[in-house]
C-alpha atoms as a PDB file:
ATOM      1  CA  UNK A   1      70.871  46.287  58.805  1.00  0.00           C
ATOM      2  CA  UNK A   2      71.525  45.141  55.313  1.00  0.00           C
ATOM      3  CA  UNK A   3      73.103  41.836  53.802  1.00  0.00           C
ATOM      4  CA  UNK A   4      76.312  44.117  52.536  1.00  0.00           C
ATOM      5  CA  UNK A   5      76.661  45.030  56.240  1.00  0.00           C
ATOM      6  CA  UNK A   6      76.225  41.476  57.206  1.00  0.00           C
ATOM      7  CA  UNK A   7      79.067  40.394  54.945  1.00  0.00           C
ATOM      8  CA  UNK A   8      81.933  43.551  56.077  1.00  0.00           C
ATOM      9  CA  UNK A   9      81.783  42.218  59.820  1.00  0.00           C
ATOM     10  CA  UNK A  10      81.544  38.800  58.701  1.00  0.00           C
ATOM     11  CA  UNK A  11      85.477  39.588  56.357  1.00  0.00           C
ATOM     12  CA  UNK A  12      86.234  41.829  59.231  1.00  0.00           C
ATOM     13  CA  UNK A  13      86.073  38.779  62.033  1.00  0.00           C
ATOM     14  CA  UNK A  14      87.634  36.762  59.652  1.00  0.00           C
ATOM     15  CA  UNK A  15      90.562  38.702  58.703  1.00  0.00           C
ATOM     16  CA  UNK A  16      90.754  39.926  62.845  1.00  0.00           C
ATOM     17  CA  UNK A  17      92.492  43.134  61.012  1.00  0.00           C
ATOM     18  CA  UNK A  18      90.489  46.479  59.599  1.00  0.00           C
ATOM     19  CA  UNK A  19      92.852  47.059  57.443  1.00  0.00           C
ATOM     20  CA  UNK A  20      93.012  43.999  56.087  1.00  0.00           C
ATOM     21  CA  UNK A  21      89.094  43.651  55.700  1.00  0.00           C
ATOM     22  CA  UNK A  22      89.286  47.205  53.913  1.00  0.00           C
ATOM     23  CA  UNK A  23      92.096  45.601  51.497  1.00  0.00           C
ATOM     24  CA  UNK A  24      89.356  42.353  50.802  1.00  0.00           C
ATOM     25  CA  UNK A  25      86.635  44.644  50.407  1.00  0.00           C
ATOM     26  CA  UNK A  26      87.800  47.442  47.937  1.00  0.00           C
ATOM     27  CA  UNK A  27      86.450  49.640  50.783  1.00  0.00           C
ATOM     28  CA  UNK A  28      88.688  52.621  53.200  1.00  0.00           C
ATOM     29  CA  UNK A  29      88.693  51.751  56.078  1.00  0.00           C
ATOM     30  CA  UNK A  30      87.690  54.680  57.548  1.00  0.00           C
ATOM     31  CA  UNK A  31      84.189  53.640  55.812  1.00  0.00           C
ATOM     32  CA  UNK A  32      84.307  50.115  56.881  1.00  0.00           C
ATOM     33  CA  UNK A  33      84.457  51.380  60.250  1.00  0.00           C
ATOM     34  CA  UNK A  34      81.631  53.889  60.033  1.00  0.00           C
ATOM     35  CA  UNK A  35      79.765  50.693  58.928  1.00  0.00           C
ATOM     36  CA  UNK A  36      80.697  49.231  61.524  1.00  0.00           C
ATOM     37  CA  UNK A  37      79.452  51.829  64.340  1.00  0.00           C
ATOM     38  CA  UNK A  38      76.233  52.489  62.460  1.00  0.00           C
ATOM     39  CA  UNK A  39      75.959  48.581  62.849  1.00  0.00           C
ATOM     40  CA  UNK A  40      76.379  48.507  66.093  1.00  0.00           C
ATOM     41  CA  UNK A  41      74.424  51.305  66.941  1.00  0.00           C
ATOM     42  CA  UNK A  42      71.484  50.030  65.294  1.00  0.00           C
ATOM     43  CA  UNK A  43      71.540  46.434  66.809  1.00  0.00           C
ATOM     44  CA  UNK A  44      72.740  47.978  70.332  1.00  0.00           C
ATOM     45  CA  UNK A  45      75.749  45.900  71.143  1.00  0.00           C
ATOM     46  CA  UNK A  46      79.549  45.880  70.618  1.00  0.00           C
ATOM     47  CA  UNK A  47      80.865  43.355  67.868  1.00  0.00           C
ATOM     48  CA  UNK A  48      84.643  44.810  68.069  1.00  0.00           C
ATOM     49  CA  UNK A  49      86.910  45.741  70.094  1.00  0.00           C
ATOM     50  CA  UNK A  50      89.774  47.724  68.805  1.00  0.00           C
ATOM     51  CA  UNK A  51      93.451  47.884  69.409  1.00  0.00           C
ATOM     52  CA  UNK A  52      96.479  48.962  68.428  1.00  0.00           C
ATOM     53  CA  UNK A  53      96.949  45.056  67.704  1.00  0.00           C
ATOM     54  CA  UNK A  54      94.209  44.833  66.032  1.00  0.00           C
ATOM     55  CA  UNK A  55      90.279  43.559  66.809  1.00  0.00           C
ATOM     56  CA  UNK A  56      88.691  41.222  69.197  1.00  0.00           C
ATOM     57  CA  UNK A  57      85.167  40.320  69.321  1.00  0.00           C
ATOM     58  CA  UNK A  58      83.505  40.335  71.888  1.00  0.00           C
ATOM     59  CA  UNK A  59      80.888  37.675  73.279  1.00  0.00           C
ATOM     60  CA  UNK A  60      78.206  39.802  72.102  1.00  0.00           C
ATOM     61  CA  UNK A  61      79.860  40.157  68.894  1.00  0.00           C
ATOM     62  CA  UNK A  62      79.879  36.226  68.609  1.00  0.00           C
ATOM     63  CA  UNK A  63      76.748  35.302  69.060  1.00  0.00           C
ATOM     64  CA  UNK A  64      75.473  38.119  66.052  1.00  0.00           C
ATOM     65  CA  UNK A  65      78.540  36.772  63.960  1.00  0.00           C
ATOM     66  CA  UNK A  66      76.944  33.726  64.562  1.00  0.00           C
ATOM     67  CA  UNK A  67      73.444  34.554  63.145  1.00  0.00           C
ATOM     68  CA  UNK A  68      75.075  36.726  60.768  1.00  0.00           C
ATOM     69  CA  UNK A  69      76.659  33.741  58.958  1.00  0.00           C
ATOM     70  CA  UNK A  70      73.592  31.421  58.991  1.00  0.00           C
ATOM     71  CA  UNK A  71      71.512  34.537  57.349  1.00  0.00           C
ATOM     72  CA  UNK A  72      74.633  34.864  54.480  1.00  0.00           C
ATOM     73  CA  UNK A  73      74.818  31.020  54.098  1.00  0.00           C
ATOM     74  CA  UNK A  74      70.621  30.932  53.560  1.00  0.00           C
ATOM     75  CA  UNK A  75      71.141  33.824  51.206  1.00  0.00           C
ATOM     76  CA  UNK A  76      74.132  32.228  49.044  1.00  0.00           C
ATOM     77  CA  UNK A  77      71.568  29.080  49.194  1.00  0.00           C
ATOM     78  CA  UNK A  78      69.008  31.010  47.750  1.00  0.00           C
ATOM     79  CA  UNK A  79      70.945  33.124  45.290  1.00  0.00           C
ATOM     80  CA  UNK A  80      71.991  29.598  43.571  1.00  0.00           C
ATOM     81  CA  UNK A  81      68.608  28.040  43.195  1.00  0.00           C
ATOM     82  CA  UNK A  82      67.220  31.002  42.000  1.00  0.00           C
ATOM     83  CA  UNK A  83      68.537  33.597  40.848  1.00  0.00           C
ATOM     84  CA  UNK A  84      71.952  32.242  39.209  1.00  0.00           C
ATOM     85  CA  UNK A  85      69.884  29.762  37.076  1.00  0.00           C
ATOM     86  CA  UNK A  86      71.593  26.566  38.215  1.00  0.00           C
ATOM     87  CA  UNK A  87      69.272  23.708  36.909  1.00  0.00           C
ATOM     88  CA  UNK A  88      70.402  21.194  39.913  1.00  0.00           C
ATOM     89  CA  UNK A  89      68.523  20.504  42.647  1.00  0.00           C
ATOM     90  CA  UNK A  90      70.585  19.844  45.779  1.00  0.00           C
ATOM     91  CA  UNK A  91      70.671  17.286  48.570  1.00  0.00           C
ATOM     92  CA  UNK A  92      73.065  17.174  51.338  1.00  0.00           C
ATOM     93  CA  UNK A  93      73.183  14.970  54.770  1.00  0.00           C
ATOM     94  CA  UNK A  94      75.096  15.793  58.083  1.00  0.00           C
ATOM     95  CA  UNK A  95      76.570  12.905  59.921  1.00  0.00           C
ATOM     96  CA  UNK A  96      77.928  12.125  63.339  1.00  0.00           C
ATOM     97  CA  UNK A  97      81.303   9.608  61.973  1.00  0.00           C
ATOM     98  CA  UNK A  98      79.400   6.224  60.607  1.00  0.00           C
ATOM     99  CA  UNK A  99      80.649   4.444  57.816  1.00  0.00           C
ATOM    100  CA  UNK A 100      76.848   3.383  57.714  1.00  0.00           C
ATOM    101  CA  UNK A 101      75.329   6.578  57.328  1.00  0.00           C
ATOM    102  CA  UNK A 102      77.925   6.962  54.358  1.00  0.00           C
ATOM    103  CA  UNK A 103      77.165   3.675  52.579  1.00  0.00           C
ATOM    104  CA  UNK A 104      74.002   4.686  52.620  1.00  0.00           C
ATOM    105  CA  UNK A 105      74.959   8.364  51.292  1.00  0.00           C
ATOM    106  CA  UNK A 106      76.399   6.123  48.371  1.00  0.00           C
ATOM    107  CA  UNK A 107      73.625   3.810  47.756  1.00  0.00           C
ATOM    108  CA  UNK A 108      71.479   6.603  47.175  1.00  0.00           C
ATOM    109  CA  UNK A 109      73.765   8.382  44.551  1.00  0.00           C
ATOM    110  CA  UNK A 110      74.242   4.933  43.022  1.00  0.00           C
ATOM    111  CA  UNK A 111      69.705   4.763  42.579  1.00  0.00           C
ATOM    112  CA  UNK A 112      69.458   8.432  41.564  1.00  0.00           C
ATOM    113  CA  UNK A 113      72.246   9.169  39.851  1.00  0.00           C
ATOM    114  CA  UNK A 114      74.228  12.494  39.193  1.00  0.00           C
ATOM    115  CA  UNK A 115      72.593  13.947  36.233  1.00  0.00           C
ATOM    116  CA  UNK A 116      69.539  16.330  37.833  1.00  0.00           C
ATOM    117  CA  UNK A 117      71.410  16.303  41.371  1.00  0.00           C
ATOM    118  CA  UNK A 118      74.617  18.164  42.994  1.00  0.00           C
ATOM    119  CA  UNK A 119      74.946  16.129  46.027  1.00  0.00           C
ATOM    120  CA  UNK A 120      76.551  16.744  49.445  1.00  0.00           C
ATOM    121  CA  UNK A 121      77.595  14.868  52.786  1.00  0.00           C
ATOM    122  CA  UNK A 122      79.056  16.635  56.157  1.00  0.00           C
ATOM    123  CA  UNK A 123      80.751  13.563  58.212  1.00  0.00           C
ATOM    124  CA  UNK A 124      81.306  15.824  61.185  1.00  0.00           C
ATOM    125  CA  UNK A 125      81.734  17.278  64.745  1.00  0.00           C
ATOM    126  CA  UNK A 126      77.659  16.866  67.046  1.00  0.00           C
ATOM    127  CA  UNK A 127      77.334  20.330  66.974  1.00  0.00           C
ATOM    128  CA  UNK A 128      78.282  20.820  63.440  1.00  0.00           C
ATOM    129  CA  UNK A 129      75.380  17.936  62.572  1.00  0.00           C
ATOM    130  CA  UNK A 130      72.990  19.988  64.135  1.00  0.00           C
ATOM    131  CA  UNK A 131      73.950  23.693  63.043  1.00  0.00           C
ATOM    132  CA  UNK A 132      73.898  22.518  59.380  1.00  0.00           C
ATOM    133  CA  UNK A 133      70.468  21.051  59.643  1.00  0.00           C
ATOM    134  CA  UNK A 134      69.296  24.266  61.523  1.00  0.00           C
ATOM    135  CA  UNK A 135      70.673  26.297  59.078  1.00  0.00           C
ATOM    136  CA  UNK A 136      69.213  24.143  56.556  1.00  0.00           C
ATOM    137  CA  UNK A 137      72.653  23.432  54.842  1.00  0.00           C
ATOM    138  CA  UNK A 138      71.459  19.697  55.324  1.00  0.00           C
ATOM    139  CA  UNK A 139      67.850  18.386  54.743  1.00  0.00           C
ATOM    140  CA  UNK A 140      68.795  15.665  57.518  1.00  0.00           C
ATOM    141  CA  UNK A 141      71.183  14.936  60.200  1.00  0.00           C
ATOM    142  CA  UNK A 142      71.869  11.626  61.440  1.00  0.00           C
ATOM    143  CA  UNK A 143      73.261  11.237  65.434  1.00  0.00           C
ATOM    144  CA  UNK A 144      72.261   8.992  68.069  1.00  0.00           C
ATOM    145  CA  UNK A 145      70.379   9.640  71.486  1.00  0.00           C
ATOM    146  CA  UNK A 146      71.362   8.353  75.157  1.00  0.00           C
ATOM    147  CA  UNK A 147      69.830   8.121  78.270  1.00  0.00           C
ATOM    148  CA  UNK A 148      72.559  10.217  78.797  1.00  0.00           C
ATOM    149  CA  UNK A 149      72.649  13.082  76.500  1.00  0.00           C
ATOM    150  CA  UNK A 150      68.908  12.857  75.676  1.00  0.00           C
ATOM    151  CA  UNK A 151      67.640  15.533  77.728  1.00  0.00           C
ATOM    152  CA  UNK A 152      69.881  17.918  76.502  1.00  0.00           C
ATOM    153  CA  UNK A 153      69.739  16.919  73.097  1.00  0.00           C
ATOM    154  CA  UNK A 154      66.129  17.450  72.610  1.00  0.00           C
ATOM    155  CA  UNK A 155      65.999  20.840  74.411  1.00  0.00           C
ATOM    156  CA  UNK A 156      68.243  22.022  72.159  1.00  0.00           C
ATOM    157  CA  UNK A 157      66.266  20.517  69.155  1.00  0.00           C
ATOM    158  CA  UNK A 158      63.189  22.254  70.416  1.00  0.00           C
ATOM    159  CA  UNK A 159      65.177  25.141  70.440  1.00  0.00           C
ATOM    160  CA  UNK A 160      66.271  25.189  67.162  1.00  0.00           C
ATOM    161  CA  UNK A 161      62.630  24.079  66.066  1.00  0.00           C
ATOM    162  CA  UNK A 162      63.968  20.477  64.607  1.00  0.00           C
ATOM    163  CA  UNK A 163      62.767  17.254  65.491  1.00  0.00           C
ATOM    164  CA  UNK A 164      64.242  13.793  66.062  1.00  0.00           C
ATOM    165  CA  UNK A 165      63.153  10.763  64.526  1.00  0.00           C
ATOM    166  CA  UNK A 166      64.113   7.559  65.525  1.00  0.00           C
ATOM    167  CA  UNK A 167      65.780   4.689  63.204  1.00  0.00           C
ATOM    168  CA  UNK A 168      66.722   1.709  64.877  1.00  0.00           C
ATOM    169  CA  UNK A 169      68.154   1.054  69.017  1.00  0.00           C
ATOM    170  CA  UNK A 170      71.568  -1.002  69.291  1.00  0.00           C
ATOM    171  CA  UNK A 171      73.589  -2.126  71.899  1.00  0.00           C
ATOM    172  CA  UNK A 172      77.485  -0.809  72.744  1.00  0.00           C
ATOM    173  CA  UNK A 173      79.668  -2.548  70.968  1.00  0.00           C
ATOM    174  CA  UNK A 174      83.850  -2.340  71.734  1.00  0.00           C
ATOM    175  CA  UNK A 175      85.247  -1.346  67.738  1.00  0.00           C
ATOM    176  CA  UNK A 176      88.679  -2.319  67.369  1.00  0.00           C
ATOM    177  CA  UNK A 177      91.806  -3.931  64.918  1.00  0.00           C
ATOM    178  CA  UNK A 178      91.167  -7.465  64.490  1.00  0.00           C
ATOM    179  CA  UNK A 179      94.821  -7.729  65.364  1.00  0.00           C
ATOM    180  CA  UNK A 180      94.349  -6.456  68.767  1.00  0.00           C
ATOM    181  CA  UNK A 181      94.802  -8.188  71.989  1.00  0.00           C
ATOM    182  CA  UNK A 182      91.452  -8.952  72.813  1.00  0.00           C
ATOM    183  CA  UNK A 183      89.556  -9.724  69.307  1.00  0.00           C
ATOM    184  CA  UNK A 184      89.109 -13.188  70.216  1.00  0.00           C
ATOM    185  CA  UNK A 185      86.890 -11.930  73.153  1.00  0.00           C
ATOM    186  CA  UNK A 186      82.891 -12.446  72.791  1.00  0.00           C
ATOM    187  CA  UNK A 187      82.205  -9.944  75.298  1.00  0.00           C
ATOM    188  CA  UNK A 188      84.847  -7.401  76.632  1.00  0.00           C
ATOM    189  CA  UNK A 189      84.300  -5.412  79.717  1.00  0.00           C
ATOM    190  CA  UNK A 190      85.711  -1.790  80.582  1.00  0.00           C
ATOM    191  CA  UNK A 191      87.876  -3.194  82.691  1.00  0.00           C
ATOM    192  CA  UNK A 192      89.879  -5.230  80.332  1.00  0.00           C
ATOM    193  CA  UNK A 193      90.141  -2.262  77.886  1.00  0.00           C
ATOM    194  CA  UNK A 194      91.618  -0.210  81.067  1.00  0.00           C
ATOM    195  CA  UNK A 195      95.252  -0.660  79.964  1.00  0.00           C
ATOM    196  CA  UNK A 196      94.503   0.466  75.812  1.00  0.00           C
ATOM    197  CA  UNK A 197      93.595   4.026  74.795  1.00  0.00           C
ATOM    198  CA  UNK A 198      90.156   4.875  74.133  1.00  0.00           C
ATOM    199  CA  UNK A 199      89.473   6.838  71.146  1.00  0.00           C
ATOM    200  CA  UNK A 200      87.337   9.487  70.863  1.00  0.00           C
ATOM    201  CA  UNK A 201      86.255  12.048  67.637  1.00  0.00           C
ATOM    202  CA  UNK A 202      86.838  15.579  68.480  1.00  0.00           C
ATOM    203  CA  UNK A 203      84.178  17.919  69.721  1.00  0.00           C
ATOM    204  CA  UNK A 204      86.111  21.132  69.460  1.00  0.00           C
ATOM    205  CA  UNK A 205      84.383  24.057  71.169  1.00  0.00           C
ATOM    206  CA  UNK A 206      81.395  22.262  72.407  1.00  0.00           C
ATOM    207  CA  UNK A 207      83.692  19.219  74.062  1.00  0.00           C
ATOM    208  CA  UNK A 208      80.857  18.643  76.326  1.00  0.00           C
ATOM    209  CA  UNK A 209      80.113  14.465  76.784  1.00  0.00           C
ATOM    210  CA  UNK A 210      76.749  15.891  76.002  1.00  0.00           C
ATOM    211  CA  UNK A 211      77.728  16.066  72.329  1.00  0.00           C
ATOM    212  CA  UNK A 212      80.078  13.298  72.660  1.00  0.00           C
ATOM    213  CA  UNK A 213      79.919  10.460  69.843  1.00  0.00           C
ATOM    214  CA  UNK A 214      81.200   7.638  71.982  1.00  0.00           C
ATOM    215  CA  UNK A 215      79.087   5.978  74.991  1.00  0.00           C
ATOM    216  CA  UNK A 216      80.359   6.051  78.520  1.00  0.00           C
ATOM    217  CA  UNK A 217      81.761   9.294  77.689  1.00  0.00           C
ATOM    218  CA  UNK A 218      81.929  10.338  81.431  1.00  0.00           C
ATOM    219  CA  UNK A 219      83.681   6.978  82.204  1.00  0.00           C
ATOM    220  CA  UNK A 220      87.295   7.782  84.113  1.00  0.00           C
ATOM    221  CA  UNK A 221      89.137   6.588  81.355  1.00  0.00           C
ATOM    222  CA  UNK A 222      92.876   5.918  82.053  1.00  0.00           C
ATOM    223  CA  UNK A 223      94.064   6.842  78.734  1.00  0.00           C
ATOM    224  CA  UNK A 224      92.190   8.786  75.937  1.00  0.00           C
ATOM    225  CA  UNK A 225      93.089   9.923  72.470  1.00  0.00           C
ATOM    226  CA  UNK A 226      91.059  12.523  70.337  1.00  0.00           C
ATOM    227  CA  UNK A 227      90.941  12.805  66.507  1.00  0.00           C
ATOM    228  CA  UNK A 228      89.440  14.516  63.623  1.00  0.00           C
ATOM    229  CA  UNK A 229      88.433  11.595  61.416  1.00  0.00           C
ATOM    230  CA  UNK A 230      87.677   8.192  60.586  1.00  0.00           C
ATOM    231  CA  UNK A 231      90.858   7.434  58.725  1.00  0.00           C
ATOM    232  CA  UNK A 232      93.001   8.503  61.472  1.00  0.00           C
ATOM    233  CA  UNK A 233      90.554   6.694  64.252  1.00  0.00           C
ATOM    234  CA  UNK A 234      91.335   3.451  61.926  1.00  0.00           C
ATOM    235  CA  UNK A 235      95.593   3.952  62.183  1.00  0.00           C
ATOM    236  CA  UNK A 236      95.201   4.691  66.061  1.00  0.00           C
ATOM    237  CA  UNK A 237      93.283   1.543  66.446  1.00  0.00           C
ATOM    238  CA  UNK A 238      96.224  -0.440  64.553  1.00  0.00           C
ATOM    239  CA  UNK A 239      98.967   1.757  65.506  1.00  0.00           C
ATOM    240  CA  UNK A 240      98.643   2.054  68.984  1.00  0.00           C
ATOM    241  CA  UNK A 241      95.711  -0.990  70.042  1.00  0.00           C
ATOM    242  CA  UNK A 242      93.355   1.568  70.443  1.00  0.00           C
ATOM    243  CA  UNK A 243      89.452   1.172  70.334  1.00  0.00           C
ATOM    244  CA  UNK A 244      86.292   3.028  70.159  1.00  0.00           C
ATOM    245  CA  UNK A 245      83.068   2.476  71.859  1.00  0.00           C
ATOM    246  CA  UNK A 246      80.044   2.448  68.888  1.00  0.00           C
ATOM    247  CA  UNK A 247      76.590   0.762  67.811  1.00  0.00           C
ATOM    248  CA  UNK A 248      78.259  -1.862  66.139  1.00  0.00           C
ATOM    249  CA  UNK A 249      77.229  -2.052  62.614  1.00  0.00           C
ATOM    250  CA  UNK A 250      80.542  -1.521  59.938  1.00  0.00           C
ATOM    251  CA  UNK A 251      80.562  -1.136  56.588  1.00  0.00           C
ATOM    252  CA  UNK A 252      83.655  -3.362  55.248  1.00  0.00           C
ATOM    253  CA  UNK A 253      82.899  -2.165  51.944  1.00  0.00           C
ATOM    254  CA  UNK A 254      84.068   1.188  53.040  1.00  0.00           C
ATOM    255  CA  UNK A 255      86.497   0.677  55.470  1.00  0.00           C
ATOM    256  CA  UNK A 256      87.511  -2.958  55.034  1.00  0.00           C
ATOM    257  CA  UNK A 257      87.490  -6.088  57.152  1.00  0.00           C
ATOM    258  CA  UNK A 258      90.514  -5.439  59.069  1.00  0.00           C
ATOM    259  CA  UNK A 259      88.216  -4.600  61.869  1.00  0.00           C
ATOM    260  CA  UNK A 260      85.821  -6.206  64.386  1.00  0.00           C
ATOM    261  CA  UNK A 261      82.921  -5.046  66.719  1.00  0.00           C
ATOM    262  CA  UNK A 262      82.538  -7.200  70.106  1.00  0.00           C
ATOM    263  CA  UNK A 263      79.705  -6.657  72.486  1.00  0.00           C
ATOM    264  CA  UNK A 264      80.394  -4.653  75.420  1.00  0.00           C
ATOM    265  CA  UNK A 265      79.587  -6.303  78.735  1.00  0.00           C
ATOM    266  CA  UNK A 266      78.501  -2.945  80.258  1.00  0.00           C
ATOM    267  CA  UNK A 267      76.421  -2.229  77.264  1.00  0.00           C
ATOM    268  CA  UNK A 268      73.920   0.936  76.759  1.00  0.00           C
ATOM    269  CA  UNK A 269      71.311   1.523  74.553  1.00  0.00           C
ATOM    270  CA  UNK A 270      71.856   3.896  71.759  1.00  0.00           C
ATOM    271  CA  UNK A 271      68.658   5.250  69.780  1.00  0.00           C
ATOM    272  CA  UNK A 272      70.100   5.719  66.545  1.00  0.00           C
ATOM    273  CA  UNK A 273      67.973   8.244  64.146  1.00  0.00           C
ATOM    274  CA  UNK A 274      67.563  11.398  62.384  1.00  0.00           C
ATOM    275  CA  UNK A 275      66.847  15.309  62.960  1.00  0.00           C
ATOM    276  CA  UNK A 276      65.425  17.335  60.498  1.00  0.00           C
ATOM    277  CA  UNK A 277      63.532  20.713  60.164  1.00  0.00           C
ATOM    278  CA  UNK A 278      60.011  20.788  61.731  1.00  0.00           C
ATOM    279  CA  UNK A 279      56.866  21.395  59.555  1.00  0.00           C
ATOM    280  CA  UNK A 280      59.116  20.802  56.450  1.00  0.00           C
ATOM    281  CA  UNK A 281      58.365  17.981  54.248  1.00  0.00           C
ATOM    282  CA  UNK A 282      61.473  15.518  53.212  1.00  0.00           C
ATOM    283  CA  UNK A 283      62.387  15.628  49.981  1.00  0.00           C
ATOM    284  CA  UNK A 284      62.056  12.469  47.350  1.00  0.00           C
ATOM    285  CA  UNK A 285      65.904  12.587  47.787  1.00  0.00           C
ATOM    286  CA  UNK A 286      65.387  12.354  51.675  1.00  0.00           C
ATOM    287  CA  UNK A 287      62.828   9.665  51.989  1.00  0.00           C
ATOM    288  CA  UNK A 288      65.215   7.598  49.253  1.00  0.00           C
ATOM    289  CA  UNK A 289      68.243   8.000  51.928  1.00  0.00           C
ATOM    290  CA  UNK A 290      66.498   7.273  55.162  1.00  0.00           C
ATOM    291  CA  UNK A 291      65.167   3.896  53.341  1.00  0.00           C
ATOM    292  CA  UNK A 292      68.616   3.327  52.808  1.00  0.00           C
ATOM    293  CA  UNK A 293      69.843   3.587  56.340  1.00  0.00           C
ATOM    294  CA  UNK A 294      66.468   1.998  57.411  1.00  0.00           C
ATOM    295  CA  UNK A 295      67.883  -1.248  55.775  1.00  0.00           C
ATOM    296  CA  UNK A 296      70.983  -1.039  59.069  1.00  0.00           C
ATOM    297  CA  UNK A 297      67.800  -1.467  61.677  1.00  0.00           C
ATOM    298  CA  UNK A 298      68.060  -5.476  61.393  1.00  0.00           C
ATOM    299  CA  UNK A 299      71.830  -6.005  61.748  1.00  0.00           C
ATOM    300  CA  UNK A 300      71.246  -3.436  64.972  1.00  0.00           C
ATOM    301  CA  UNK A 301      68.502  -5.905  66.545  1.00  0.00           C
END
């Protein structure tokens, strides 16, 4: 198995054509497909399956793809720090969707600076946080823990050979347009937010309330709404009175002070923190940032 071979099934999954892998690769592609079976031979499983329409993978096929990517990635990783002769250090963060984790992202930029640094921050899907701290395409990965999804949570961690530090616990707060109905509340219940849409972010394949960023996630909500990002949670919440259940702390800086967090009367505790790779040392970069969102621990309490 070499990295070339790696990188053919990788194009050839991608393009879900051989002959339009061969076309990307400069290669026939009568030889990308002996590559292909001496591939699969070796490793003992099917990665393809072929039709006149073209190829599917099979589940087999996924879960190598998978490991094939995250071995690419590492290499690519590598390749620029050493070999090309790039002179920057990098530093990148993975975040479930908090404007907190971001400001603090910022602050950090703003103490270091740009010159000796290329920096990097993932606001993204659970599973996404974790994969790119795994794959060590983030040096830390900030989520939060439940009595809920806890269990599962930390398996998976142990799996993956990463470990969760603790920041800070908060209660549930209801986040919302400070035009909405029921800002004036100083508690709101679930059952008076039974008749607006809750929003939630978009897990994608791994939609489990496991990996869910909102608590209560396997509350029998009347009406739901998913989306992709913070921007478009923000418009739902003034478009269409919609709200989001979160730890409460907001950054107006970043996205204004058109909104409000209220306690929720049927609050949980969330343990907000970090993952990171076990046995590895943080970076100066690393300890700098989780100082930074160390500072959000007292407007939490």
């Amino acid at each position: 198995m070499t990295l070339q071979q790696l990188r053919q099934v990788i194009t050839i999954s991608t393009s879900r054509s051989m002959n339009e892998a061969a076309k990307k690769l400069f290669v026939s592609q009568p030889n990308l497909s002996a590559v292909v079976k001496e591939l699969e031979e070796e490793i003992g499983i099917t990665i393809f399956i072929r039709s006149n329409r073209g190829i599917a993978i099979t589940p087999e096929g996924e879960e190598f793809l998978g490991y094939a990517r995250q071995v690419v990635e590492q290499y690519q990783l590598l390749e620029s720090r050493y070999i090309s002769g790039e002179t920057k250090k990098k530093f990148s963060v993975s975040m479930q969707h908090y404007s907190f984790a971001v400001k603090a992202f910022v602050e950090l930029v703003k103490e270091v600076g740009m010159e000796e640094y290329e920096f990097a921050v993932h606001e993204t899907q659970t599973n996404q946080v974790i994969e790119n701290v795994r794959s060590m395409k983030s040096e830390i990965g900030v989520l939060f823990l439940s009595e809920l999804n806890e269990a599962v949570l930390m398996k998976l961690f142990n799996e993956y050979d990463l470990v969760f530090e603790e920041l800070f616990v908060c209660d549930t707060y209801v986040y919302l347009w400070k035009g909405h109905p029921l800002a004036n509340y100083e508690m709101i219940s679930m059952e008076d937010l039974e008749t607006y849409p809750c929003l939630a972010f978009e897990q994608g394949q791994n939609n489990s309330f496991y990996f869910s960023e909102e608590m209560k996630s396997t509350y029998d909500y009347k009406r739901v709404i998913k989306a992709d990002d913070r921007a478009t949670m923000l418009n739902l919440m003034i478009g269409l009175k919609g709200y989001t259940l979160c730890c409460g702390i907001i950054s107006e800086e970043l996205n204004g002070n058109d909104y409000l967090s209220i306690p929720l009367k049927e609050s949980e505790k969330m343990h907000i923190g970090y993952i990171r790779h076990k046995g590895i040392k943080l970076s100066p970069m690393g300890e700098i940032y989780l100082k930074e969102l160390r500072k959000y621990g007292n407007s939490a309490s």
